[in-house]
C-alpha atoms as a PDB file:
ATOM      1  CA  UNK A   1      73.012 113.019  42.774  1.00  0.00           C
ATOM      2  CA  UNK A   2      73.110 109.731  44.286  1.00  0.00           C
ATOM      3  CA  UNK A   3      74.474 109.004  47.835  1.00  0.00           C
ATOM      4  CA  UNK A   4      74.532 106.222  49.601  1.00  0.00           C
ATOM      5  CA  UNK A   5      74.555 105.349  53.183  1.00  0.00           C
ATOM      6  CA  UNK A   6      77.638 103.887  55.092  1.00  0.00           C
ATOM      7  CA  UNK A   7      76.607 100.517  56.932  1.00  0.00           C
ATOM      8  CA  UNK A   8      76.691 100.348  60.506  1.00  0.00           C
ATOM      9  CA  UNK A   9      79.877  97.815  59.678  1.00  0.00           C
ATOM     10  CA  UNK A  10      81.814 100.239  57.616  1.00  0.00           C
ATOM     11  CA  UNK A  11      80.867 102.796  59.925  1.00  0.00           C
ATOM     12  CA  UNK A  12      82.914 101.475  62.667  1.00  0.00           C
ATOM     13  CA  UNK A  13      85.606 100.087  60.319  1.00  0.00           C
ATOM     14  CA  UNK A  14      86.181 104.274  59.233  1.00  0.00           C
ATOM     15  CA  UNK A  15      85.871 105.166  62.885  1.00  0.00           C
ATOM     16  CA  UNK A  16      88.536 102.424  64.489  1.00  0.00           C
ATOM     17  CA  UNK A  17      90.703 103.094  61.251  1.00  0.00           C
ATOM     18  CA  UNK A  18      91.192 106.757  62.296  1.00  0.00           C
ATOM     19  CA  UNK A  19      94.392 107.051  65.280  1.00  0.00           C
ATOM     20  CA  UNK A  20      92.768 107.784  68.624  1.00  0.00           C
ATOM     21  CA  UNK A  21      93.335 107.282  72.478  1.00  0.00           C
ATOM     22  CA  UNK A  22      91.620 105.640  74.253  1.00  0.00           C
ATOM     23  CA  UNK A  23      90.820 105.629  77.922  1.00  0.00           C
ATOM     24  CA  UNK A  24      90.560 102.883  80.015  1.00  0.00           C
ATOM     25  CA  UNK A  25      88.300 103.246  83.653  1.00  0.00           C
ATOM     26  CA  UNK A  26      89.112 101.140  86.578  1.00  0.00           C
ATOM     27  CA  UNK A  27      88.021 101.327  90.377  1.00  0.00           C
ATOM     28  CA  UNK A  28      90.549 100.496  93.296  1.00  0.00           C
ATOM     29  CA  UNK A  29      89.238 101.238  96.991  1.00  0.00           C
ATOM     30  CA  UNK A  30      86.507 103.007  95.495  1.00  0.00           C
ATOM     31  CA  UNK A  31      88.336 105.576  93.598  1.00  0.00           C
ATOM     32  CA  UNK A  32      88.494 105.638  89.085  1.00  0.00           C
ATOM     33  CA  UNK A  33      91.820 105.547  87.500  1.00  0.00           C
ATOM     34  CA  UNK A  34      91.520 106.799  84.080  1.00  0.00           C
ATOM     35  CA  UNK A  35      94.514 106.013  81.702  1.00  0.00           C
ATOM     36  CA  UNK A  36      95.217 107.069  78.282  1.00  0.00           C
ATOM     37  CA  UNK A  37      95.481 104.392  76.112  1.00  0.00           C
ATOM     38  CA  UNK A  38      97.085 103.867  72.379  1.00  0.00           C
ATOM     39  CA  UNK A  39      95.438 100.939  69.909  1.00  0.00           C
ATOM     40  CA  UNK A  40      95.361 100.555  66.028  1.00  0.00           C
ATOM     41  CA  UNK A  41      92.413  98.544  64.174  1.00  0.00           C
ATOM     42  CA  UNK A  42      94.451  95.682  61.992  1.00  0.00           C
ATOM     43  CA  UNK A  43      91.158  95.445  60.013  1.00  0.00           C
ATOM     44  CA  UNK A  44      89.756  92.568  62.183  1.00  0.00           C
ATOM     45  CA  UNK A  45      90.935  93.193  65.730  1.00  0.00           C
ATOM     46  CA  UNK A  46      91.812  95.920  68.180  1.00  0.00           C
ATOM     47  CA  UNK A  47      94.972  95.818  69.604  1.00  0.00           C
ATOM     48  CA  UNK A  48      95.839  97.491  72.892  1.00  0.00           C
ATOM     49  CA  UNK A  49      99.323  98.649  73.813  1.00  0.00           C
ATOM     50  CA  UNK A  50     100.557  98.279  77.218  1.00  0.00           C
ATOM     51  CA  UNK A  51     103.628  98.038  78.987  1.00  0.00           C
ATOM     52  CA  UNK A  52     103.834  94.392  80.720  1.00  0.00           C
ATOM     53  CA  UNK A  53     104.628  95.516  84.139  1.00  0.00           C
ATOM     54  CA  UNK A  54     101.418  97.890  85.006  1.00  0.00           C
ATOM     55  CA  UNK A  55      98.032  98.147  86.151  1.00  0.00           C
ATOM     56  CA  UNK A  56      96.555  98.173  82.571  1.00  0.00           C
ATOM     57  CA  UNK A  57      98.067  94.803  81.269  1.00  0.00           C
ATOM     58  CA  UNK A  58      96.135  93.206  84.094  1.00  0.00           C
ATOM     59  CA  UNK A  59      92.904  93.787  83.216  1.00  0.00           C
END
């Protein structure tokens, strides 16, 4: 029985693939703000989905 190891490439392609939140970390006055956050891997890129008008699409 032959089995063959996953590349460190496809590795992270099978990982991002999967639906998951994220969370983003910032600091303000010296206090973290963690925020869940929804993406999706289009193969190539990782898109983030935020509403215009907040904290998050700032960064």
């Amino acid at each position: 029985m032959s089995s063959m190891a996953m590349s460190e490439e496809e590795e992270i392609d099978s990982f991002l693939s999967v639906p998951r939140i994220a969370r983003m970390a910032t600091i303000d006055n010296g206090k973290p703000h963690v925020v869940p956050l929804w993406y999706y891997f289009d193969g190539t890129n990782i898109v983030l989905t935020v509403t215009k008008d907040t904290k998050k699409a700032e960064i």
